[in-house]
Protein backbone atom coordinates (compact mmCIF):
# COMPACT_ATOMS: atom_id res chain seq x y z
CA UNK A 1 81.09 62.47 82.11
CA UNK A 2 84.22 61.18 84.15
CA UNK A 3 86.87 63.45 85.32
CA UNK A 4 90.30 62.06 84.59
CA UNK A 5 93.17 62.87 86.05
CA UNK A 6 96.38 61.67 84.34
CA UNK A 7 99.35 59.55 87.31
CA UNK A 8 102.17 58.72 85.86
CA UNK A 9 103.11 56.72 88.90
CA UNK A 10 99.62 54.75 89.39
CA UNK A 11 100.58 51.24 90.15
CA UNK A 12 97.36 49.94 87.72
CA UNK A 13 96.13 51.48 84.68
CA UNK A 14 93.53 53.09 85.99
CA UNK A 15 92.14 53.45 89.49
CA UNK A 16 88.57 54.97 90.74
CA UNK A 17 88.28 57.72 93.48
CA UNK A 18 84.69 59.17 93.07
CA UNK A 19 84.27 61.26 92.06
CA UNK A 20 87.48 60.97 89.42
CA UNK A 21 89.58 57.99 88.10
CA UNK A 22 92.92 58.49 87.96
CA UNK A 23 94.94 57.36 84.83
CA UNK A 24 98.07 56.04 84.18
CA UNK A 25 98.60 57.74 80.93
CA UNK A 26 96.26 60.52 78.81
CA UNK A 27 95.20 57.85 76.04
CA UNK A 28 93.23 55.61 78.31
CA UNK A 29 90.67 58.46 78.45
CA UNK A 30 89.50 56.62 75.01
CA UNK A 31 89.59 52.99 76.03
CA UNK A 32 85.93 52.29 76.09
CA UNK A 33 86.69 49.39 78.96
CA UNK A 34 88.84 50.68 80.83
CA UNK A 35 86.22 53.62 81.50
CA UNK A 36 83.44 51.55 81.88
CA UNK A 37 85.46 49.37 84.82
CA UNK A 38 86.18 52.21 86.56
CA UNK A 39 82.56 53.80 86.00
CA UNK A 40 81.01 50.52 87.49
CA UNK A 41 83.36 51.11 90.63
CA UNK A 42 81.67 54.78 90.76
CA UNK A 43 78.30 52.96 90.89
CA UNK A 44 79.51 50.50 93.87
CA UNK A 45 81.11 53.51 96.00
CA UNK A 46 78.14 55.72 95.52
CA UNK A 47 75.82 53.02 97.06
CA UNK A 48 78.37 52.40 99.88
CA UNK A 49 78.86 56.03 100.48
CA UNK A 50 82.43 56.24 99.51
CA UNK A 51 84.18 55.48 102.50
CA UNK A 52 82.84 52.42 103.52
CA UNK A 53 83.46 50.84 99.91
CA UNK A 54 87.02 51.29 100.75
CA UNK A 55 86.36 49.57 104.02
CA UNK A 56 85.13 46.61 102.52
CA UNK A 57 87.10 46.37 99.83
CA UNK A 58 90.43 46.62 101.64
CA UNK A 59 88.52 44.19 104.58
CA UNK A 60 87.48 41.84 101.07
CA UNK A 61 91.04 42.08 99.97
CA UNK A 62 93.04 40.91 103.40
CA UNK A 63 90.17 38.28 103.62
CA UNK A 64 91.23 37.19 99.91
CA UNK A 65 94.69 37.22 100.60
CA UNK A 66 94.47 35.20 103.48
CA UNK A 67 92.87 32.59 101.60
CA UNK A 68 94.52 32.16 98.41
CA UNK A 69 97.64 33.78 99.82
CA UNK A 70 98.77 35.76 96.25
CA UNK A 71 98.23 39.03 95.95
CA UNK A 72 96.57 38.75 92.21
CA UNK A 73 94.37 36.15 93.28
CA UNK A 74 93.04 37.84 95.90
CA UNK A 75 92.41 41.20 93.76
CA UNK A 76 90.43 39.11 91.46
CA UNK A 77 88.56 37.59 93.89
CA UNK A 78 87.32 40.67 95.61
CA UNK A 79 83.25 40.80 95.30
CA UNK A 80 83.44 44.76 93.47
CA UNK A 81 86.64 43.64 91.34
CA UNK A 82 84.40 40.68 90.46
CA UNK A 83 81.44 42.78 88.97
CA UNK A 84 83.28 45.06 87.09
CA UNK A 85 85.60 42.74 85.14
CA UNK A 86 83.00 40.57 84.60
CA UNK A 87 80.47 43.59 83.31
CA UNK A 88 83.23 46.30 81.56
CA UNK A 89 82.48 45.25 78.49
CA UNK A 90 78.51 45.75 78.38
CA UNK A 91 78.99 49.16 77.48
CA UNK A 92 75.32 49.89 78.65
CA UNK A 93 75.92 47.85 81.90
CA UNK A 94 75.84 50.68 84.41
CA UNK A 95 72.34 51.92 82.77
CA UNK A 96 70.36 48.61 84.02
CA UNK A 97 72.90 47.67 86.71
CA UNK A 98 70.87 46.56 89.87
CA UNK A 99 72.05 48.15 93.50
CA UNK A 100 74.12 46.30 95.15
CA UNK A 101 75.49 43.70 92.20
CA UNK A 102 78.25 42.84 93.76
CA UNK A 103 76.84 41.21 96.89
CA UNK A 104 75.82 38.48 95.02
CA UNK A 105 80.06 37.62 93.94
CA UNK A 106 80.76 37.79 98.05
């Protein structure tokens, strides 16, 4: 079970920081998606041991950034971004999700 934690202020609608995810508002506790994105980001910075997921995912997002120069473009294009969107709405994903996923969207 996730442990929410309602921002006002968040930037996104939601956001993952294992072991919570952080909310922009109380109703997207319900939003089956939403939850499972951020769940499948759980899974990612588990296997990476938390800190280094950040690493590479702030290293994946200047890399982006330099290449397609836009900042939504790069988000999108960043290998853990990648997996979730394209998984958040198999429901059961995270239950037969192999480790490491995402390396295969670098």
């Amino acid at each position: 079970m996730a442990c929410f934690i309602v921002v006002p202020q968040l930037p996104a609608a939601a956001m993952a920081l294992y072991p919570f995810i952080l909310i922009k508002k109380k109703e997207y506790r319900h939003d089956p998606v939403l939850v499972n994105h951020e769940k499948i980001h759980h899974k990612q910075q588990l296997e990476l041991l938390i800190v280094v997921f950040y690493l590479f995912y702030v290293a994946n997002y200047v890399f982006n950034l330099i290449k397609y120069g836009a900042h939504q473009k790069a988000y999108l294009h960043i290998a853990f971004e990648k997996e979730a969107y394209r998984n958040e709405r198999h429901l059961k994903y995270i239950d037969n999700r192999k480790p490491f996923a995402w390396l295969k969207l670098l």
